[in-house]
N, C-alpha and C. Protein backbone atom coordinates (compact mmCIF):
# COMPACT_ATOMS: atom_id res chain seq x y z
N UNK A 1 -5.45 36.62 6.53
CA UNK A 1 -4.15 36.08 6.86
C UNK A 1 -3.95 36.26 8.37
N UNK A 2 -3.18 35.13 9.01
CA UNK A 2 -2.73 35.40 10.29
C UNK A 2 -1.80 35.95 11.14
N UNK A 3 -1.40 36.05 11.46
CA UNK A 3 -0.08 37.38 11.79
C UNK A 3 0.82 36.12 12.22
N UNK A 4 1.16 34.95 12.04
CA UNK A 4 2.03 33.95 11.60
C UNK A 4 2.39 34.10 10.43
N UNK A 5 1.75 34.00 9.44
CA UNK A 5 1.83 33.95 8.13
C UNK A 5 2.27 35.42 7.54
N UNK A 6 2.22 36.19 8.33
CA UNK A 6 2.24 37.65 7.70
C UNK A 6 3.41 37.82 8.31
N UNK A 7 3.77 37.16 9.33
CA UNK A 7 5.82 37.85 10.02
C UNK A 7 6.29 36.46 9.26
N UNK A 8 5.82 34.98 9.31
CA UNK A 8 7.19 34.38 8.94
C UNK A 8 8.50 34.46 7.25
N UNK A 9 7.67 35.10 6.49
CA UNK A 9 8.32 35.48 5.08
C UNK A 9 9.55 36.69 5.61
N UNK A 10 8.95 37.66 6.79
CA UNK A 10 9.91 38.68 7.07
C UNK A 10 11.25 38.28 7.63
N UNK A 11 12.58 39.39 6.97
CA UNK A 11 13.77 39.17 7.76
C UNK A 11 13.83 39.67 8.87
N UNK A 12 14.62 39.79 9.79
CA UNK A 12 14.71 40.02 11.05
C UNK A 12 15.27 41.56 10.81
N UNK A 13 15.33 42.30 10.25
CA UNK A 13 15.35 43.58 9.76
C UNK A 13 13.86 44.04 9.97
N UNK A 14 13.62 43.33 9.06
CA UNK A 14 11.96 43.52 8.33
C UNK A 14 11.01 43.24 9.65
N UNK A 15 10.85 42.20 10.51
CA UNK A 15 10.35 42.10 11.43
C UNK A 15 10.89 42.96 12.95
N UNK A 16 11.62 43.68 12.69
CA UNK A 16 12.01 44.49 13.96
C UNK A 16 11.38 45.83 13.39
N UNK A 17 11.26 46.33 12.35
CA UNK A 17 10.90 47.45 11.90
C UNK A 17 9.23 47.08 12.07
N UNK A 18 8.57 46.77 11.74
CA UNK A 18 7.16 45.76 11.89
C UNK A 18 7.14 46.52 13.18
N UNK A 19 7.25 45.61 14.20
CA UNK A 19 7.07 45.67 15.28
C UNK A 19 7.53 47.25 16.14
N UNK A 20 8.77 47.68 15.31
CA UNK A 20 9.06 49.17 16.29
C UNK A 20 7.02 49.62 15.38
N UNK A 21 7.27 49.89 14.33
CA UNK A 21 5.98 50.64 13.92
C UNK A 21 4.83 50.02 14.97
N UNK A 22 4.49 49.22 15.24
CA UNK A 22 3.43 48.46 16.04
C UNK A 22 3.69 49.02 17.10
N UNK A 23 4.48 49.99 17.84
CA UNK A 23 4.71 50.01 19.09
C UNK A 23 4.99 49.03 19.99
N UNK A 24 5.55 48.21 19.61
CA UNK A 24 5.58 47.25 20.36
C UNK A 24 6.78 46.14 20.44
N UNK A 25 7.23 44.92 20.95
CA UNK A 25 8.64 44.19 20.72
C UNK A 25 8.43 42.84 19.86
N UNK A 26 9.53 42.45 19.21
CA UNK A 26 9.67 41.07 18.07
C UNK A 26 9.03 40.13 19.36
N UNK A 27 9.41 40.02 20.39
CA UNK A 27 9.00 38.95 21.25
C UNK A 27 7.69 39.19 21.41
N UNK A 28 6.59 40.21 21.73
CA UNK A 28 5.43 40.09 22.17
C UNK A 28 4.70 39.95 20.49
N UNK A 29 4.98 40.19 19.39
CA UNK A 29 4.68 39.67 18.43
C UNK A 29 4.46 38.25 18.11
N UNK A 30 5.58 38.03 18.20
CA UNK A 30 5.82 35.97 18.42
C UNK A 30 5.03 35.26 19.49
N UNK A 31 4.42 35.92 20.76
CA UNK A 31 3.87 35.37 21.48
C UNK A 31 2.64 35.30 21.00
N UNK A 32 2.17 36.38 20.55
CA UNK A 32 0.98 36.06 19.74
C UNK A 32 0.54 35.77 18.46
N UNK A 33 1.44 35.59 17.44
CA UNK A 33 1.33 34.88 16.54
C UNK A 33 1.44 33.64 17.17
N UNK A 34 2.20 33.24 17.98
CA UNK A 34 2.04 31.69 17.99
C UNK A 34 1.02 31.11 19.20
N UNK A 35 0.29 32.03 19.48
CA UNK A 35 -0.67 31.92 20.43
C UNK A 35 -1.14 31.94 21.55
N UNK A 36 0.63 32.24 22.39
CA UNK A 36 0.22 32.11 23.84
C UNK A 36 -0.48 33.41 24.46
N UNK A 37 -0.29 34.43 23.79
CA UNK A 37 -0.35 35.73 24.15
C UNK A 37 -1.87 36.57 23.34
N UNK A 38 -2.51 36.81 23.61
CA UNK A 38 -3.51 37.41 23.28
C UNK A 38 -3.66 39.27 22.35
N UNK A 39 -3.37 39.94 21.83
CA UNK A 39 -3.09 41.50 21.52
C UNK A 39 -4.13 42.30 21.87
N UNK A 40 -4.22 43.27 22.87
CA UNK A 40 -4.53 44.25 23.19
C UNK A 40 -5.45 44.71 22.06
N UNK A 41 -6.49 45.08 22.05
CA UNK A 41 -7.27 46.19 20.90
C UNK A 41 -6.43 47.16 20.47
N UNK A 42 -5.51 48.08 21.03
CA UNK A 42 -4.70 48.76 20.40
C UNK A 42 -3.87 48.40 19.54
N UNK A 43 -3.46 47.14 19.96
CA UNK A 43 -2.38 46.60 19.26
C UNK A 43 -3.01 45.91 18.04
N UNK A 44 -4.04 45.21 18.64
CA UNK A 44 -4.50 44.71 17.13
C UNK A 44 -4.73 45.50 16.15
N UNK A 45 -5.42 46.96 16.37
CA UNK A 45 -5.72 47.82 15.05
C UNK A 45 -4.04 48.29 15.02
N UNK A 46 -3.25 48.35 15.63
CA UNK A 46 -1.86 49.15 15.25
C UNK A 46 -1.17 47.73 14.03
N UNK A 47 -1.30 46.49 14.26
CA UNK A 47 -1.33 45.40 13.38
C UNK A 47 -2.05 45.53 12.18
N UNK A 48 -3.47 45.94 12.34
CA UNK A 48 -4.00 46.01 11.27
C UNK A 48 -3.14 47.07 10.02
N UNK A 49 -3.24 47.89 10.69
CA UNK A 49 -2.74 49.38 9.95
C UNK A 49 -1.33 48.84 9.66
N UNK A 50 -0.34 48.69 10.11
CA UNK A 50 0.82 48.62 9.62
C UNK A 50 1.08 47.44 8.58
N UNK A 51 0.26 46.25 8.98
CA UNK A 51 -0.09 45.29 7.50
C UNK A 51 -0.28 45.59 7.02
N UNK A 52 -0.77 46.92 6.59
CA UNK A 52 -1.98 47.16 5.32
C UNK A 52 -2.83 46.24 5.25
N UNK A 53 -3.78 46.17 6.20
CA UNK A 53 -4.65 45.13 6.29
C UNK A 53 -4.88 43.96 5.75
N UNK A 54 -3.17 43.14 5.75
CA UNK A 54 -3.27 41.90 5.46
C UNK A 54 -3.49 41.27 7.34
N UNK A 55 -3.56 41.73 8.28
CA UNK A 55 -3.77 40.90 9.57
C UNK A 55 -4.75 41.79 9.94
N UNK A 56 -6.17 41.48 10.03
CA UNK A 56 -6.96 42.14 9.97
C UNK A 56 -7.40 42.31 11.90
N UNK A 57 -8.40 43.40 11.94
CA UNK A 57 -7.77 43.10 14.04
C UNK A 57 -9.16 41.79 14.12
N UNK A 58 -10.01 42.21 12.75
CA UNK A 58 -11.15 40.28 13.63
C UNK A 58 -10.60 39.18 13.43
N UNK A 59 -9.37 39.30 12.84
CA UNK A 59 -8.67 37.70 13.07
C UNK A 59 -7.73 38.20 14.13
N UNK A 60 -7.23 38.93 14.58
CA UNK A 60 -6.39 38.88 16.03
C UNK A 60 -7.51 38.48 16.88
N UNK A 61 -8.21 39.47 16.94
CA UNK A 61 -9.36 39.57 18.02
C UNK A 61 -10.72 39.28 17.67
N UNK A 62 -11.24 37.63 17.47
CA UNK A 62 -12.69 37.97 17.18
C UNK A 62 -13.78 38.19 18.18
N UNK A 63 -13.21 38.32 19.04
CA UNK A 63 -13.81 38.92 20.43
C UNK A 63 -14.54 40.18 20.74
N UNK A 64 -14.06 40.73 19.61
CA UNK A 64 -14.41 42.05 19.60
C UNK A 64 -15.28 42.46 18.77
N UNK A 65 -16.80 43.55 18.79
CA UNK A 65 -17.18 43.73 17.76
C UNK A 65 -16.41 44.68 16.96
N UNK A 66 -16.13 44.35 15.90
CA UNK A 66 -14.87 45.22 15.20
C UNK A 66 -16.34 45.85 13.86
N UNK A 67 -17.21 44.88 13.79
CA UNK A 67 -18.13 45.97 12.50
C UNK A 67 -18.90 46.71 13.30
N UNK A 68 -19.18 46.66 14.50
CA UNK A 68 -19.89 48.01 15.07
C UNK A 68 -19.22 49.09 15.39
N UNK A 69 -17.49 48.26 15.68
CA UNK A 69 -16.96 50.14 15.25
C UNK A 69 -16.46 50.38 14.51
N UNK A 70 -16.57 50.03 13.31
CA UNK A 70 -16.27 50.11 12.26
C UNK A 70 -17.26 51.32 12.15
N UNK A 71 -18.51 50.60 12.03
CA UNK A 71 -19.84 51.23 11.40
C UNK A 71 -20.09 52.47 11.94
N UNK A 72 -19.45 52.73 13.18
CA UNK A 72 -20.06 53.56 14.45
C UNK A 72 -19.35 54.98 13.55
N UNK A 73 -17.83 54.33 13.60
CA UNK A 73 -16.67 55.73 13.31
C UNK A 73 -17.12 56.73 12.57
N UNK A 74 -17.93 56.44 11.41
CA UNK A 74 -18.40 57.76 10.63
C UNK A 74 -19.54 58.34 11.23
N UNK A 75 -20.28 57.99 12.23
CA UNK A 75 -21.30 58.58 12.93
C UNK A 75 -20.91 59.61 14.14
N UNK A 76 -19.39 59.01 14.65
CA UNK A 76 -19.02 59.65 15.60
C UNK A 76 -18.09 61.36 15.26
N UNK A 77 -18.03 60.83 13.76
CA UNK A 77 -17.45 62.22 12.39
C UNK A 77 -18.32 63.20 12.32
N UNK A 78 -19.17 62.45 12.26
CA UNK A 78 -20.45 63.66 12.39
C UNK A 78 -21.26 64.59 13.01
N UNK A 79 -21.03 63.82 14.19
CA UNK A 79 -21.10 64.49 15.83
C UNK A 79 -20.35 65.63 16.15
């Protein structure tokens, strides 16, 4: 799902609470759901997590390798 599709069902209650948890504002949300605005790696996993991984961060960001750190994280547990 896209983080369009995942804020537009929300009320404006619901989407201000969203976004305080995201660290972040309803406007820089909207900029990037609707595309002009790009999300930060932080922000994208802080998206991920607070969706409950319905906005996953490789659809914010497929720019990123997100399965090598994925894969990495339990190696770096072990260290």
């Amino acid at each position: 799902m896209n983080l369009l599709d995942y804020m537009k069902p929300l009320n404006k209650a619901e989407l201000d609470a969203f976004a305080e948890a995201c660290d972040t504002s309803t406007g820089q949300l909207k900029q990037i759901a609707y595309g002009h605005r790009r999300a930060g790696a932080a922000l994208a996993i802080s998206i991920d997590r607070h969706s409950g991984g319905k906005v996953p961060c490789e659809v914010l960001r497929p720019d990123i390798d997100w399965g090598y750190l994925r894969g990495s994280a339990g190696g770096l547990e072990a260290a």
